[in-house]
C-alpha atoms as a PDB file:
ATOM      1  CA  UNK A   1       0.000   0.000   0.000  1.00  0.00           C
ATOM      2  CA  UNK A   2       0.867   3.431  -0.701  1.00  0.00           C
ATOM      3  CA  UNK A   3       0.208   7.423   0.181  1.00  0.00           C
ATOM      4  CA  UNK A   4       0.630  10.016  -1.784  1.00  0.00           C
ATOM      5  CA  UNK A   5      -1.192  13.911  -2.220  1.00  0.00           C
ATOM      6  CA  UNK A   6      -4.077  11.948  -0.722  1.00  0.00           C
ATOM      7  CA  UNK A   7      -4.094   9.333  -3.194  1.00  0.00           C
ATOM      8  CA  UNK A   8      -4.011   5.649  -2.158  1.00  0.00           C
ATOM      9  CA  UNK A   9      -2.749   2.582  -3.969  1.00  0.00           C
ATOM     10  CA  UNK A  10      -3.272  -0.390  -2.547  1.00  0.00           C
ATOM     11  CA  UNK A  11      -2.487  -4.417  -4.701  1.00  0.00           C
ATOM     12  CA  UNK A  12      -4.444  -7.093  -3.601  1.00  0.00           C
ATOM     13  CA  UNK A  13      -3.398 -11.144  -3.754  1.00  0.00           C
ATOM     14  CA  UNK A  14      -5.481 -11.188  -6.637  1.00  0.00           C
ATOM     15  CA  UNK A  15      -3.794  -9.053  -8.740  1.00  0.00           C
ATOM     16  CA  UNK A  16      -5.835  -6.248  -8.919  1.00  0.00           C
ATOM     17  CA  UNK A  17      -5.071  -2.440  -7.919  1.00  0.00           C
ATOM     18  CA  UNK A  18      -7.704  -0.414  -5.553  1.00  0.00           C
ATOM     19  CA  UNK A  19      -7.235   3.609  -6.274  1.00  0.00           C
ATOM     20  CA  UNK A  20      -8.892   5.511  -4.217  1.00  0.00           C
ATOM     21  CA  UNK A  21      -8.648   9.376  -3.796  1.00  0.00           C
ATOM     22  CA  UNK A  22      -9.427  10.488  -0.703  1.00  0.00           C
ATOM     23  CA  UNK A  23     -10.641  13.579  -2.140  1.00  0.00           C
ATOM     24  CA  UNK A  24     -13.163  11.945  -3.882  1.00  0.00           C
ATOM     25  CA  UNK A  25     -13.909   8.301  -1.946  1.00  0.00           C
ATOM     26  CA  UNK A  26     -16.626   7.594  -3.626  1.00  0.00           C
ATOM     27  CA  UNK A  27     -14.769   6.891  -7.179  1.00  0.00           C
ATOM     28  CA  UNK A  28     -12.708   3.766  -6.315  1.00  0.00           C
ATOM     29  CA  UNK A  29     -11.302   2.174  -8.812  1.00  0.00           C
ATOM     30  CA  UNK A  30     -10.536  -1.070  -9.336  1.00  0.00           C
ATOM     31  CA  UNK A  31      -7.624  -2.087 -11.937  1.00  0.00           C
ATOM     32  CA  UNK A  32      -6.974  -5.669 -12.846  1.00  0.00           C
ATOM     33  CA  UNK A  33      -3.203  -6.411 -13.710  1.00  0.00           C
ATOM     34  CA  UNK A  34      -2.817  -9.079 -16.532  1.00  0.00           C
ATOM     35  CA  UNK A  35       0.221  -9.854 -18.432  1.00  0.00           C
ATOM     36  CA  UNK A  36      -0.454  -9.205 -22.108  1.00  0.00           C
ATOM     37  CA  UNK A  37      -0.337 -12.481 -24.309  1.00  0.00           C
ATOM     38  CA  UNK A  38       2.754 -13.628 -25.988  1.00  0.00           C
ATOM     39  CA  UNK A  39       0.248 -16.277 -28.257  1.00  0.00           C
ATOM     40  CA  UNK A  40      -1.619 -12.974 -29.616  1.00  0.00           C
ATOM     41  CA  UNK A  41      -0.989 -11.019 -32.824  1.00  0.00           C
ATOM     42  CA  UNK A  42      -3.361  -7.922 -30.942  1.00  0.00           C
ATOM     43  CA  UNK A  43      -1.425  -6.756 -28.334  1.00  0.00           C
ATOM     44  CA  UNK A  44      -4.708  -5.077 -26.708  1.00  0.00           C
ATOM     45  CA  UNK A  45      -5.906  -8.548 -25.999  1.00  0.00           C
ATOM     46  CA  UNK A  46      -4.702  -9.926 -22.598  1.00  0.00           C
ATOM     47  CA  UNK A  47      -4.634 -12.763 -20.846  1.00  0.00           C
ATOM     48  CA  UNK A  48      -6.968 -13.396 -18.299  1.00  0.00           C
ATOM     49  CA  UNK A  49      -4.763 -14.499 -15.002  1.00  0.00           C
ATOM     50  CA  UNK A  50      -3.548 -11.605 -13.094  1.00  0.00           C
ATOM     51  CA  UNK A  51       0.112 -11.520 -12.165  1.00  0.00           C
ATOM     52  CA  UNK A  52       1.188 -11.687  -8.369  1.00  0.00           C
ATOM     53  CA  UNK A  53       2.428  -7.925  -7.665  1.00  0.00           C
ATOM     54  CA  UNK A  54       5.092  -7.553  -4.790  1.00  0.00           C
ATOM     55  CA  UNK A  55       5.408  -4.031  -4.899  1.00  0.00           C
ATOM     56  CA  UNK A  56       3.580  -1.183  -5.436  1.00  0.00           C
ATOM     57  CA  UNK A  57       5.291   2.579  -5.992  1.00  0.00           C
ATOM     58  CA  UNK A  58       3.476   5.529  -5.914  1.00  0.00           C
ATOM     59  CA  UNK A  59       5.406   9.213  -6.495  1.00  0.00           C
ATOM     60  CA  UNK A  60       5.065  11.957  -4.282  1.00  0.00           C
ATOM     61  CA  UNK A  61       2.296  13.704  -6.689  1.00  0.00           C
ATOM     62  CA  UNK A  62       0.293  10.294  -6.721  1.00  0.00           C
ATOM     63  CA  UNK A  63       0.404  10.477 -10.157  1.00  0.00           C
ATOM     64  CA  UNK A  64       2.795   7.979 -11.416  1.00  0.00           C
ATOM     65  CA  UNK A  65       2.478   4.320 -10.795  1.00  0.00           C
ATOM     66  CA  UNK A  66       5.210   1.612 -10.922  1.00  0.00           C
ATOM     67  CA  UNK A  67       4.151  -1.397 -10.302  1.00  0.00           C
ATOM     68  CA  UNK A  68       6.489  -4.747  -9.577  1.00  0.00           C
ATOM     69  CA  UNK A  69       5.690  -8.596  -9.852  1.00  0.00           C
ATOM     70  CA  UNK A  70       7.310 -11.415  -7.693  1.00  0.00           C
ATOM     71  CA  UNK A  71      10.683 -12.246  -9.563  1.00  0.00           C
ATOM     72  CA  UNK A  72      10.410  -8.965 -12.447  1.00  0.00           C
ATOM     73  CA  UNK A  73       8.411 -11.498 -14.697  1.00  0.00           C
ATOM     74  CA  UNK A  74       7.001  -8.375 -15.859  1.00  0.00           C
ATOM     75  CA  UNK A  75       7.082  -4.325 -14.349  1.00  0.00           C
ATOM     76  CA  UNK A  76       3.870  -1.981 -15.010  1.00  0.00           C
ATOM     77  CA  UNK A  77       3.665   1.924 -15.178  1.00  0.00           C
ATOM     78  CA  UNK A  78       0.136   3.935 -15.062  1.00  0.00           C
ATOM     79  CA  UNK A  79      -0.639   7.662 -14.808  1.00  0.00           C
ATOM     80  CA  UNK A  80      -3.499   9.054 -12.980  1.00  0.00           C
ATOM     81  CA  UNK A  81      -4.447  10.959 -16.438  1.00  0.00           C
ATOM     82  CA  UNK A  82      -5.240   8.055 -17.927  1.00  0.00           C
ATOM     83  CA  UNK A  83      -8.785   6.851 -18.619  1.00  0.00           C
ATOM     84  CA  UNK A  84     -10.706   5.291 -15.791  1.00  0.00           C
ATOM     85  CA  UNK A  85     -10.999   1.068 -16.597  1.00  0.00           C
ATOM     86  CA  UNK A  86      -7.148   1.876 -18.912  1.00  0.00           C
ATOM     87  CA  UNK A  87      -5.082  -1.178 -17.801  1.00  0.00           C
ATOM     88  CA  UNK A  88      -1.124  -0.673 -16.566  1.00  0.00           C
ATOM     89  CA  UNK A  89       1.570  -0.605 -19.173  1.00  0.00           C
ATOM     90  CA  UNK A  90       4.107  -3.324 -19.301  1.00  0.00           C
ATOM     91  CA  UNK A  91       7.668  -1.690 -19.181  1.00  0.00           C
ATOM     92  CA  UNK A  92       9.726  -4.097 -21.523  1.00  0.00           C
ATOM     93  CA  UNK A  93      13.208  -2.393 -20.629  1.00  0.00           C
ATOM     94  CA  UNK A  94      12.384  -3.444 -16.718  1.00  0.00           C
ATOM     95  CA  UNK A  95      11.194  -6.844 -17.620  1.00  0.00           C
ATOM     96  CA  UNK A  96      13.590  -9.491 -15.611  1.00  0.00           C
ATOM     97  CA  UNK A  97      14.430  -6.589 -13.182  1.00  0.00           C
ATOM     98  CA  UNK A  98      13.610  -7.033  -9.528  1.00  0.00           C
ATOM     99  CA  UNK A  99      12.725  -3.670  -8.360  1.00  0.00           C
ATOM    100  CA  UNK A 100      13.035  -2.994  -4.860  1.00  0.00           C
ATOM    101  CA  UNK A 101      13.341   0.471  -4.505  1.00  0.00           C
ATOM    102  CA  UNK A 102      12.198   3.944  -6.022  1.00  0.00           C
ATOM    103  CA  UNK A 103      13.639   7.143  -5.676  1.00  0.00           C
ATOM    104  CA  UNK A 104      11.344   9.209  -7.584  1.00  0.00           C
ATOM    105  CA  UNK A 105      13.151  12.666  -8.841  1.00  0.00           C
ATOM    106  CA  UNK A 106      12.055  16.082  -9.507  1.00  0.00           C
ATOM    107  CA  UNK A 107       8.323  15.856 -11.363  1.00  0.00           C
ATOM    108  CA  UNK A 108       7.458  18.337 -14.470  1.00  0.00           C
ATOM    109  CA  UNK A 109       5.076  20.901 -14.027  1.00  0.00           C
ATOM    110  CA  UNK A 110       1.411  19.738 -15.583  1.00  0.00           C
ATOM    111  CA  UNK A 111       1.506  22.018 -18.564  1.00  0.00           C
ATOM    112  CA  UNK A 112       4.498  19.188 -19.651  1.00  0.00           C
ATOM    113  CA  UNK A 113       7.091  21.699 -20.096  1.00  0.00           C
ATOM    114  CA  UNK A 114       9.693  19.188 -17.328  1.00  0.00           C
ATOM    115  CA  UNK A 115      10.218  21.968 -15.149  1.00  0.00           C
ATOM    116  CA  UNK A 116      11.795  20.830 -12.300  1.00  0.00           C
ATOM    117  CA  UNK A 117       9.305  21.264  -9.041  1.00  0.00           C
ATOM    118  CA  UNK A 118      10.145  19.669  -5.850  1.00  0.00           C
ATOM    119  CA  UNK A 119      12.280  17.723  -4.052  1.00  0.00           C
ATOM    120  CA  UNK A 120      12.707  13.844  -4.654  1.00  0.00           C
ATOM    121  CA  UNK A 121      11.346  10.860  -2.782  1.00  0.00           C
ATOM    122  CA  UNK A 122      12.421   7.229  -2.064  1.00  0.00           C
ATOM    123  CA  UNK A 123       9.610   4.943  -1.656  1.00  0.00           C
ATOM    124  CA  UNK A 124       9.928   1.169  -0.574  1.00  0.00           C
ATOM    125  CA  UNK A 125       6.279  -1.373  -0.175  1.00  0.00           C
ATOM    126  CA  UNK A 126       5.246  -4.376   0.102  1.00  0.00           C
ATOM    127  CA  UNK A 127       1.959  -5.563  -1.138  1.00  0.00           C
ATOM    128  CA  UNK A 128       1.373  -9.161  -1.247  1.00  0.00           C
ATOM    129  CA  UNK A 129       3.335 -10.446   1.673  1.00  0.00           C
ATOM    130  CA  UNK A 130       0.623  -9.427   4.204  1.00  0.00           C
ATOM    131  CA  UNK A 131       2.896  -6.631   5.626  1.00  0.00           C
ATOM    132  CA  UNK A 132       2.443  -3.087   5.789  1.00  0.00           C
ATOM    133  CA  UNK A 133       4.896  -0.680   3.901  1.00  0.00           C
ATOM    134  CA  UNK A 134       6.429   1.787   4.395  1.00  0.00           C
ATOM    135  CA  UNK A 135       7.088   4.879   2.632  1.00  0.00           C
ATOM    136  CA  UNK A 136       8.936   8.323   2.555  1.00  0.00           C
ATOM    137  CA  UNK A 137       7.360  11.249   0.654  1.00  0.00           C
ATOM    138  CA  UNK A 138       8.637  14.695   0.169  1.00  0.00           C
ATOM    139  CA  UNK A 139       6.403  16.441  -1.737  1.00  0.00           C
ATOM    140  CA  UNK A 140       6.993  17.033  -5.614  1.00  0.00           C
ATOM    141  CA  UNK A 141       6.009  19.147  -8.402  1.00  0.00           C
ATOM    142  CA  UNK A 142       2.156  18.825 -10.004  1.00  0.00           C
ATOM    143  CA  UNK A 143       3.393  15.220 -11.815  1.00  0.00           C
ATOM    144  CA  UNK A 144       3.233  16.018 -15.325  1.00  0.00           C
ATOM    145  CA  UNK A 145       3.552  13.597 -18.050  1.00  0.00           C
ATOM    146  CA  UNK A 146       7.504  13.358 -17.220  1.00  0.00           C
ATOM    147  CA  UNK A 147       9.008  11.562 -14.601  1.00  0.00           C
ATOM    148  CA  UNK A 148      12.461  10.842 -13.992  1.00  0.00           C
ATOM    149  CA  UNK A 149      13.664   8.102 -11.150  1.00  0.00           C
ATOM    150  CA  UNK A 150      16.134   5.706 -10.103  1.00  0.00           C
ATOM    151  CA  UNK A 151      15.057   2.127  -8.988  1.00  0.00           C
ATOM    152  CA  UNK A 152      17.335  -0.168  -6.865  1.00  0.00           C
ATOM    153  CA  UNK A 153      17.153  -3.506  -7.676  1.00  0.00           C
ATOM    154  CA  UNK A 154      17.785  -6.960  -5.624  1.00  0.00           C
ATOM    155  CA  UNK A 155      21.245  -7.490  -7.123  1.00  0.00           C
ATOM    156  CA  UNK A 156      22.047  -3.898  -5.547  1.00  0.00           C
ATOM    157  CA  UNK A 157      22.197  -2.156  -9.048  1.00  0.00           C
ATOM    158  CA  UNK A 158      20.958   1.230  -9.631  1.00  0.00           C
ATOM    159  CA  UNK A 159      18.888   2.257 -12.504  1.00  0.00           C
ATOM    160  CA  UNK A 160      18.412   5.361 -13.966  1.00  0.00           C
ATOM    161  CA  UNK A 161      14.852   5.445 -15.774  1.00  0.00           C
ATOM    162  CA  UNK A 162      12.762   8.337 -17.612  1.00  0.00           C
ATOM    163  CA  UNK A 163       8.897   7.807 -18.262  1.00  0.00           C
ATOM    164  CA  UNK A 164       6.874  10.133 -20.645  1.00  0.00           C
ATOM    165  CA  UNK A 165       3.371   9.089 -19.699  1.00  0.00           C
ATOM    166  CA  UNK A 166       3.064   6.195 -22.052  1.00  0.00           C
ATOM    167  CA  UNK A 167       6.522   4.115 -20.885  1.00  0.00           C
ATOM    168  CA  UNK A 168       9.733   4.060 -20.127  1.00  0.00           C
ATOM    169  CA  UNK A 169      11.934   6.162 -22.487  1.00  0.00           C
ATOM    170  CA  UNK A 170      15.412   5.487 -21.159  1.00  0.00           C
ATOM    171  CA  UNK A 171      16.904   2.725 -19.188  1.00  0.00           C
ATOM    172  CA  UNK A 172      20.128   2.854 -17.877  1.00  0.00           C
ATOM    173  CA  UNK A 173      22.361   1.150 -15.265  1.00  0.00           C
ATOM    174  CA  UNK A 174      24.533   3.579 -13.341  1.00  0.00           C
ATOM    175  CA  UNK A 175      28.154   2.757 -11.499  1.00  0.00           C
ATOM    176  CA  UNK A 176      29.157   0.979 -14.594  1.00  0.00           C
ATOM    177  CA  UNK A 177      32.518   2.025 -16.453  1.00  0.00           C
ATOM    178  CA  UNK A 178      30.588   4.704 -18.975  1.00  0.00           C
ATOM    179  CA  UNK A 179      29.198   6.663 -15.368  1.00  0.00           C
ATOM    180  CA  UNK A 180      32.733   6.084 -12.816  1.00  0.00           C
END
């Protein structure tokens, strides 16, 4: 479960996603996570099992959504924007990548211009294992279509990773020779 700017995220064993703004209770929504199918030529038709989320990570803004399965089978972005009953986007740069930690970095203002607007935030939850997370949240700009973070991963590599909106535009693993 996750907080953020009064939005919370909570994934269920079932592999679904309850959204709730707090502003606004009364418009919970409900997402069902399914991992698109490999057999199918349309790659709007999914599957029908939902995938078993560990993690759940929600930016400061509550406007950008990562969100992790048990062993990186598959990583999922969504954007608060987005049409109500829209499904998560698979992230096929993080696919294989056990994400256990989000620093989220400065948001872009909402007209999409990326001007920088707040402070960053790291964010660490767990979802499915019964426990409650925990989280740390500065707050951020307005969470435009931008986002910029880095995401720690069980093998204690860092990545550096830029979403517009739609999916992950740039994936790269810092500390290596190119970055020393």
């Amino acid at each position: 479960m996750e907080v953020a700017n009064g939005i919370v995220v909570m994934a269920l064993r079932n592999g679904h996603i309850i959204r709730l703004n707090l502003a606004n209770p009364a418009d919970l929504e409900d997402i069902e996570v399914t991992r698109p199918s490999a057999a199918s030529s349309n790659p709007r038709q999914e599957e029908t099992s939902p995938l078993s989320i560990k993690h759940v990570f929600l930016d400061p803004t509550g406007n950008h959504l990562l969100i992790c399965t048990w062993g990186g089978e598959e990583n999922y972005y969504m954007h608060s924007s987005w049409k109500k009953g829209q499904k998560p986007r698979p992230l096929p740069k993080l696919r294989g990548i056990v994400v256990e930690s989000v620093a989220w970095g400065p948001m872009g203002d909402s007209s999409g211009t990326g001007a920088a607007a707040g402070s960053s935030s790291a964010s660490s939850s767990s979802s499915s294992g019964g426990g409650s997370g925990a989280s740390n949240s500065a707050s951020g700009g307005s969470g435009g279509p931008a986002s910029q973070l880095l995401i720690g991963t069980s093998k204690g590599k860092i990545y550096e990773v830029s979403l517009d909106g739609l999916a992950e535009k740039k994936l790269m693993e810092l500390g290596t020779k190119d970055h020393l």
